[in-house]
N, C-alpha and C. Protein backbone atom coordinates (compact mmCIF):
# COMPACT_ATOMS: atom_id res chain seq x y z
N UNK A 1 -1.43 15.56 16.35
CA UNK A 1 -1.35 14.20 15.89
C UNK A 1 -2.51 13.91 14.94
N UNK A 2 -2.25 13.50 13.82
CA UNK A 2 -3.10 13.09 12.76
C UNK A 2 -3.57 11.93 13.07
N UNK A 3 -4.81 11.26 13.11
CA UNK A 3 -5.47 10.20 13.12
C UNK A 3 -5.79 9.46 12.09
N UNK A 4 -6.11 8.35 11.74
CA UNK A 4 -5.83 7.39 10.43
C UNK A 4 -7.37 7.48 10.13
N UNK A 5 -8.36 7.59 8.91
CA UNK A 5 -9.22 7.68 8.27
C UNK A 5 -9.79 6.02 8.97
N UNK A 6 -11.27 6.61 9.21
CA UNK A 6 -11.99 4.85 9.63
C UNK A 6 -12.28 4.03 8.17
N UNK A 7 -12.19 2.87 8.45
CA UNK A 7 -12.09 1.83 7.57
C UNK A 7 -13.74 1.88 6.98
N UNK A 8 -14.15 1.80 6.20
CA UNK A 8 -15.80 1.51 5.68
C UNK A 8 -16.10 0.57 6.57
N UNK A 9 -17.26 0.20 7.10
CA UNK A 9 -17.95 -1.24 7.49
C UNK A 9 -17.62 -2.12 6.71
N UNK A 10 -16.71 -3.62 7.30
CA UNK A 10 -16.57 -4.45 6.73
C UNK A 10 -15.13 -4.43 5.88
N UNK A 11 -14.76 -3.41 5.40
CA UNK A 11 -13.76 -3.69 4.84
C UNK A 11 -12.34 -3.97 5.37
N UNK A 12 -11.69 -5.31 4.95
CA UNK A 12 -10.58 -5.48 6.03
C UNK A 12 -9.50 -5.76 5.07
N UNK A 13 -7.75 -5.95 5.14
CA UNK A 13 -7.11 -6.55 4.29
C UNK A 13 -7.03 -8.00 4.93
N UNK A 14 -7.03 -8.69 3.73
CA UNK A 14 -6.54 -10.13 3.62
C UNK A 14 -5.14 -10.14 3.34
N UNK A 15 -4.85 -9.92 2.15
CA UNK A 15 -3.35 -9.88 1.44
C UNK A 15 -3.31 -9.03 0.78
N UNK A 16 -1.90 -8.69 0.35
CA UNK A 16 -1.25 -7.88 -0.57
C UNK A 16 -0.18 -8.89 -1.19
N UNK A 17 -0.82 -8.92 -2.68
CA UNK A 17 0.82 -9.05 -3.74
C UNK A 17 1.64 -7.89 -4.18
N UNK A 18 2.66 -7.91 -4.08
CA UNK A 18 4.06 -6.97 -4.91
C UNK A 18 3.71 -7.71 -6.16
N UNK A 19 3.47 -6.83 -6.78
CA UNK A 19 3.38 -6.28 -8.77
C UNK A 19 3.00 -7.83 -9.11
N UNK A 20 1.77 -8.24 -8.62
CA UNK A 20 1.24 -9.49 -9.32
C UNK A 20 1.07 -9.50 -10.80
N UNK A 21 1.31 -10.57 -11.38
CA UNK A 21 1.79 -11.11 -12.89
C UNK A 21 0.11 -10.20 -13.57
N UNK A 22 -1.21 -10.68 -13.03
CA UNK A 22 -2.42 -10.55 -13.08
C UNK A 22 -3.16 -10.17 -12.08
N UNK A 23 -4.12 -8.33 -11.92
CA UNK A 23 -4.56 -8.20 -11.05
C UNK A 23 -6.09 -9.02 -10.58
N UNK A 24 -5.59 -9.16 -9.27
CA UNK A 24 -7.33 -9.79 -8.60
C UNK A 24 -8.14 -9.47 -8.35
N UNK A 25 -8.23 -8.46 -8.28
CA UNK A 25 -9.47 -7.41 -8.19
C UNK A 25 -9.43 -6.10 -8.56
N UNK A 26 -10.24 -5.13 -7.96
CA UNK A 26 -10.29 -3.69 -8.83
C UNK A 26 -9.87 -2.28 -7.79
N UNK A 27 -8.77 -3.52 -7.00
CA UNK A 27 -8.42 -2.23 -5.89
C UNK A 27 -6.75 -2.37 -6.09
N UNK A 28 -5.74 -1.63 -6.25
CA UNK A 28 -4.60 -1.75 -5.93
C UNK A 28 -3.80 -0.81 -4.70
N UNK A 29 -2.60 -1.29 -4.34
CA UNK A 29 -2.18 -0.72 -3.04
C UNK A 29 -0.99 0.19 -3.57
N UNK A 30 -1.58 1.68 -3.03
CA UNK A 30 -0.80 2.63 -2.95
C UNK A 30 0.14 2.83 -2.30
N UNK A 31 0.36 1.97 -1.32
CA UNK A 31 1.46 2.51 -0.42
C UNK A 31 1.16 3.46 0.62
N UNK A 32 0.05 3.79 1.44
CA UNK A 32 -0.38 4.22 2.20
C UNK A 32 -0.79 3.62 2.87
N UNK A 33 0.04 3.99 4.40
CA UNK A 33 -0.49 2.58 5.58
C UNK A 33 -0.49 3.71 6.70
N UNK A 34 -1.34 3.03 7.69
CA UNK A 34 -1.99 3.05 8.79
C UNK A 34 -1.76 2.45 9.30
N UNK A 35 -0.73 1.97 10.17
CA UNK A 35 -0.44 0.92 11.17
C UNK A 35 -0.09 1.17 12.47
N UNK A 36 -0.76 -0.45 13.05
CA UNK A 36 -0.58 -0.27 14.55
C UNK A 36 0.98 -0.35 14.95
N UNK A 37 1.01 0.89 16.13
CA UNK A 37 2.84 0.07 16.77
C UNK A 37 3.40 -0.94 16.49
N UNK A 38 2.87 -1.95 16.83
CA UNK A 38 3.49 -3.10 16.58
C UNK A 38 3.63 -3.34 15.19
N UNK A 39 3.56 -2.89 13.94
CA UNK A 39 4.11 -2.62 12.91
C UNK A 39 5.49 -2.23 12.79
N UNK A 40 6.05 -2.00 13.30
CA UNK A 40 7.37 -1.42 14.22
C UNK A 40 8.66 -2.35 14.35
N UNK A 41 7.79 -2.79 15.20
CA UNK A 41 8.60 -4.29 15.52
C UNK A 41 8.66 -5.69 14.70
N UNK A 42 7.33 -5.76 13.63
CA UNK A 42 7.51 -5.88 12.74
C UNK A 42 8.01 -6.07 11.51
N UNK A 43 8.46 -4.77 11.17
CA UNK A 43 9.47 -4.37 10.05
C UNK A 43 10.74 -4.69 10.51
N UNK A 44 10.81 -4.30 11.70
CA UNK A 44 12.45 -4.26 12.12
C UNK A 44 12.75 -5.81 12.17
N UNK A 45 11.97 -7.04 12.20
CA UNK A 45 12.17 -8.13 12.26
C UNK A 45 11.66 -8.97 10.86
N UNK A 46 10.95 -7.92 10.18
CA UNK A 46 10.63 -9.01 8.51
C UNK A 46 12.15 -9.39 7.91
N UNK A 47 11.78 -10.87 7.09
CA UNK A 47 13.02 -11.21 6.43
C UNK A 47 12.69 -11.18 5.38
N UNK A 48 13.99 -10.93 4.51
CA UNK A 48 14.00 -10.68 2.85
C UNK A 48 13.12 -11.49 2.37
N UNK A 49 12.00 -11.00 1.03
CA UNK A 49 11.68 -11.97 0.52
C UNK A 49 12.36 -13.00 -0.58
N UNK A 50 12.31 -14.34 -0.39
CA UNK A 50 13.01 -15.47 -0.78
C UNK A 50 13.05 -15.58 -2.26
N UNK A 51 11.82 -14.81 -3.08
CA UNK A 51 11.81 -14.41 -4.68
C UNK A 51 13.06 -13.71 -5.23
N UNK A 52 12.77 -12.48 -3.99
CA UNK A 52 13.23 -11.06 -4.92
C UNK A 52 14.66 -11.08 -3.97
N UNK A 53 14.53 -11.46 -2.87
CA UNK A 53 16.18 -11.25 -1.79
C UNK A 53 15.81 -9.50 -1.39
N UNK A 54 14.77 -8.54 -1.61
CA UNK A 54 14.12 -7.61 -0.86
C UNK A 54 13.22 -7.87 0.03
N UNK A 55 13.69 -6.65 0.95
CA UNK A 55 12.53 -6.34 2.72
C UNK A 55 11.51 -5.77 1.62
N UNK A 56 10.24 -6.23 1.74
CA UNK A 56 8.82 -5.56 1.14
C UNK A 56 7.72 -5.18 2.58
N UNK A 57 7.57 -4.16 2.58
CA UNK A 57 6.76 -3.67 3.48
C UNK A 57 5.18 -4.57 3.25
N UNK A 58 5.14 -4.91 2.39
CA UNK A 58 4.10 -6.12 1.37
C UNK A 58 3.71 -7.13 2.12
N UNK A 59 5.24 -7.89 2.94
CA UNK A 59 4.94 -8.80 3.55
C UNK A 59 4.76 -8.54 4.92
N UNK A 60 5.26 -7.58 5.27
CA UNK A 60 5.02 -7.25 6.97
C UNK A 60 3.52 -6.93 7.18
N UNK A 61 2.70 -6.26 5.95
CA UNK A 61 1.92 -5.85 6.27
C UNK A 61 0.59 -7.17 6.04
N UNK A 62 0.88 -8.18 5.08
CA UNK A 62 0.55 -9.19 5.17
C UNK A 62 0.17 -10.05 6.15
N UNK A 63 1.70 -10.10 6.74
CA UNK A 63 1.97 -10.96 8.06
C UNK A 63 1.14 -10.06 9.35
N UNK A 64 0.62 -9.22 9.20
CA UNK A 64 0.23 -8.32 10.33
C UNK A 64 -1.72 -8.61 10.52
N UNK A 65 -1.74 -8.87 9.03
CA UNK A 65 -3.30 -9.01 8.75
C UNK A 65 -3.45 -10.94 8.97
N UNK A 66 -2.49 -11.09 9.11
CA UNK A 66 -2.90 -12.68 9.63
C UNK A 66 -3.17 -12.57 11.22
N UNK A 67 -2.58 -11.72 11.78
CA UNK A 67 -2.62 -11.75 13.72
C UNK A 67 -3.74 -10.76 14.02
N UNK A 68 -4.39 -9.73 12.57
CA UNK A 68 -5.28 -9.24 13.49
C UNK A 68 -5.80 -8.08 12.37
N UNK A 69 -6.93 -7.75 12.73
CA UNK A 69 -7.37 -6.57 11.56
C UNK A 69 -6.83 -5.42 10.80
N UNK A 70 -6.56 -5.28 9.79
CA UNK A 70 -5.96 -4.12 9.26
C UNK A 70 -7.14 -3.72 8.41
N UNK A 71 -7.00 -2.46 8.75
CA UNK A 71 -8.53 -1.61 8.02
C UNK A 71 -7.62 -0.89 6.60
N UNK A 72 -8.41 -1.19 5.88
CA UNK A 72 -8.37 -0.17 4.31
C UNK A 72 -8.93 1.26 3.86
N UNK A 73 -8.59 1.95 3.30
CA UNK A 73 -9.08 2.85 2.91
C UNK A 73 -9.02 3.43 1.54
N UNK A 74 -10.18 3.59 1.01
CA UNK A 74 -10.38 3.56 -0.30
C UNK A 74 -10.17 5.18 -0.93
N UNK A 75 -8.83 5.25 -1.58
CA UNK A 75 -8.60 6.20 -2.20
C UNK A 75 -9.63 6.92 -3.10
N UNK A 76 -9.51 8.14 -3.13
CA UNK A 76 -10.34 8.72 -4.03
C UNK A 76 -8.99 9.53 -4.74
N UNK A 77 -9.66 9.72 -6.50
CA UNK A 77 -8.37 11.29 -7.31
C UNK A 77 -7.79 10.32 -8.39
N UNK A 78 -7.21 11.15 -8.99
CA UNK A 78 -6.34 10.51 -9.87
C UNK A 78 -5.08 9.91 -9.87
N UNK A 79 -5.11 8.67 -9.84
CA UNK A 79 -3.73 8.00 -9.48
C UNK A 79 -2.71 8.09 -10.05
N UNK A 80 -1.00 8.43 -10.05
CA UNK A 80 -0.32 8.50 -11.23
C UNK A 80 0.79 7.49 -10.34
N UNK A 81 1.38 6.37 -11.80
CA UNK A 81 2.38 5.82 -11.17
C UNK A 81 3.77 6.25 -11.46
N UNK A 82 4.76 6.98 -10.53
CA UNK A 82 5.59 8.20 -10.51
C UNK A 82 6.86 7.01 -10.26
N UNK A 83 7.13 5.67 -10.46
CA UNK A 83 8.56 5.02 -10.81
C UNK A 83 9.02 5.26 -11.48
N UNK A 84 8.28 5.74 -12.99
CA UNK A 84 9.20 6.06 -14.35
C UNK A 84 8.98 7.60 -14.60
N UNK A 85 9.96 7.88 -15.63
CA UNK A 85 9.86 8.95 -16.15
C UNK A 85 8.64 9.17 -16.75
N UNK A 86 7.58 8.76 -17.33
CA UNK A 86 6.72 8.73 -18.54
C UNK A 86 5.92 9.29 -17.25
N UNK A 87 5.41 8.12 -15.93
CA UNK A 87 4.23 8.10 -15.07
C UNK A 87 4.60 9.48 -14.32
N UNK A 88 6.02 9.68 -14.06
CA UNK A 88 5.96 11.49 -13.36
C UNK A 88 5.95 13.01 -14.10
N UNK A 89 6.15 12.09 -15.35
CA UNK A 89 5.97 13.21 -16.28
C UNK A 89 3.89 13.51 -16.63
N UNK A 90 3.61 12.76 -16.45
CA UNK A 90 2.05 12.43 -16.37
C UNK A 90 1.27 13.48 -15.09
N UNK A 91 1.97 13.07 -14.41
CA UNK A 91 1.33 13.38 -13.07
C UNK A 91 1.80 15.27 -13.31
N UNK A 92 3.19 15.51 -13.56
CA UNK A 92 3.37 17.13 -12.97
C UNK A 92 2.27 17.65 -14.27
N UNK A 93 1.88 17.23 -15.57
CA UNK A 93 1.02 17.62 -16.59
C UNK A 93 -0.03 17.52 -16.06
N UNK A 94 -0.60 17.00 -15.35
CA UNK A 94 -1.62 16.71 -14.45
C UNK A 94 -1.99 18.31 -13.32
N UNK A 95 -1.13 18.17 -12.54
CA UNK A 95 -0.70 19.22 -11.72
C UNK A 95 -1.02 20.81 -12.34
N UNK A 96 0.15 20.65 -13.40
CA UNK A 96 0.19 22.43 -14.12
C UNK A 96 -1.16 22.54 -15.14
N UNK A 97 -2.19 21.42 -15.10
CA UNK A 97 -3.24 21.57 -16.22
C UNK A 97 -4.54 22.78 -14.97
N UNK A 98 -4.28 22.42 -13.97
CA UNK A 98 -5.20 22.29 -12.84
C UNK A 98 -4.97 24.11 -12.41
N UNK A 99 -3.25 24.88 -12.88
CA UNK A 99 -3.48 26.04 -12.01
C UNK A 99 -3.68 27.01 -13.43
């Protein structure tokens, strides 16, 4: 069983926006979570969001940091964003530069 990386001192989530218009700071969310069980029950009970009419893991994990601590962890490496063709074409050039 793999164990979840400790959070730095102090660092906690507040919120997460899905693809804010303008970022708020100088951290964005990868999509890598660490969650307690009750994350679980959670998901299986988040409702669509009322914007988009999509389940966002965004808001469960939101709604989770209002009832109680969720620890962060600060990526290290080169980030590639792999939705489009351009950002996965980036990343495998990335990859084959390296062997």
């Amino acid at each position: 069983m793999t164990t979840a990386p400790r959070c730095p001192p102090g660092w906690r989530l507040d919120s997460l926006t899905e693809k804010p218009a303008q970022a708020a700071g100088s951290y964005a969310n990868i999509s890598r979570y660490f969650l307690p069980p009750q994350a679980f029950r959670a998901v299986v009970n988040q409702r669509a969001n009322p914007e988009t009419g999509e389940s966002m893991i965004t808001d469960t994990v939101t709604r989770l940091a209002e009832n109680g601590p969720i620890g962060v962890s600060i990526a290290t490496g080169q980030y590639f964003d792999c939705g489009s063709l351009d950002g996965w074409h980036q990343a495998n050039v990335a990859v084959m530069a390296t062997r």
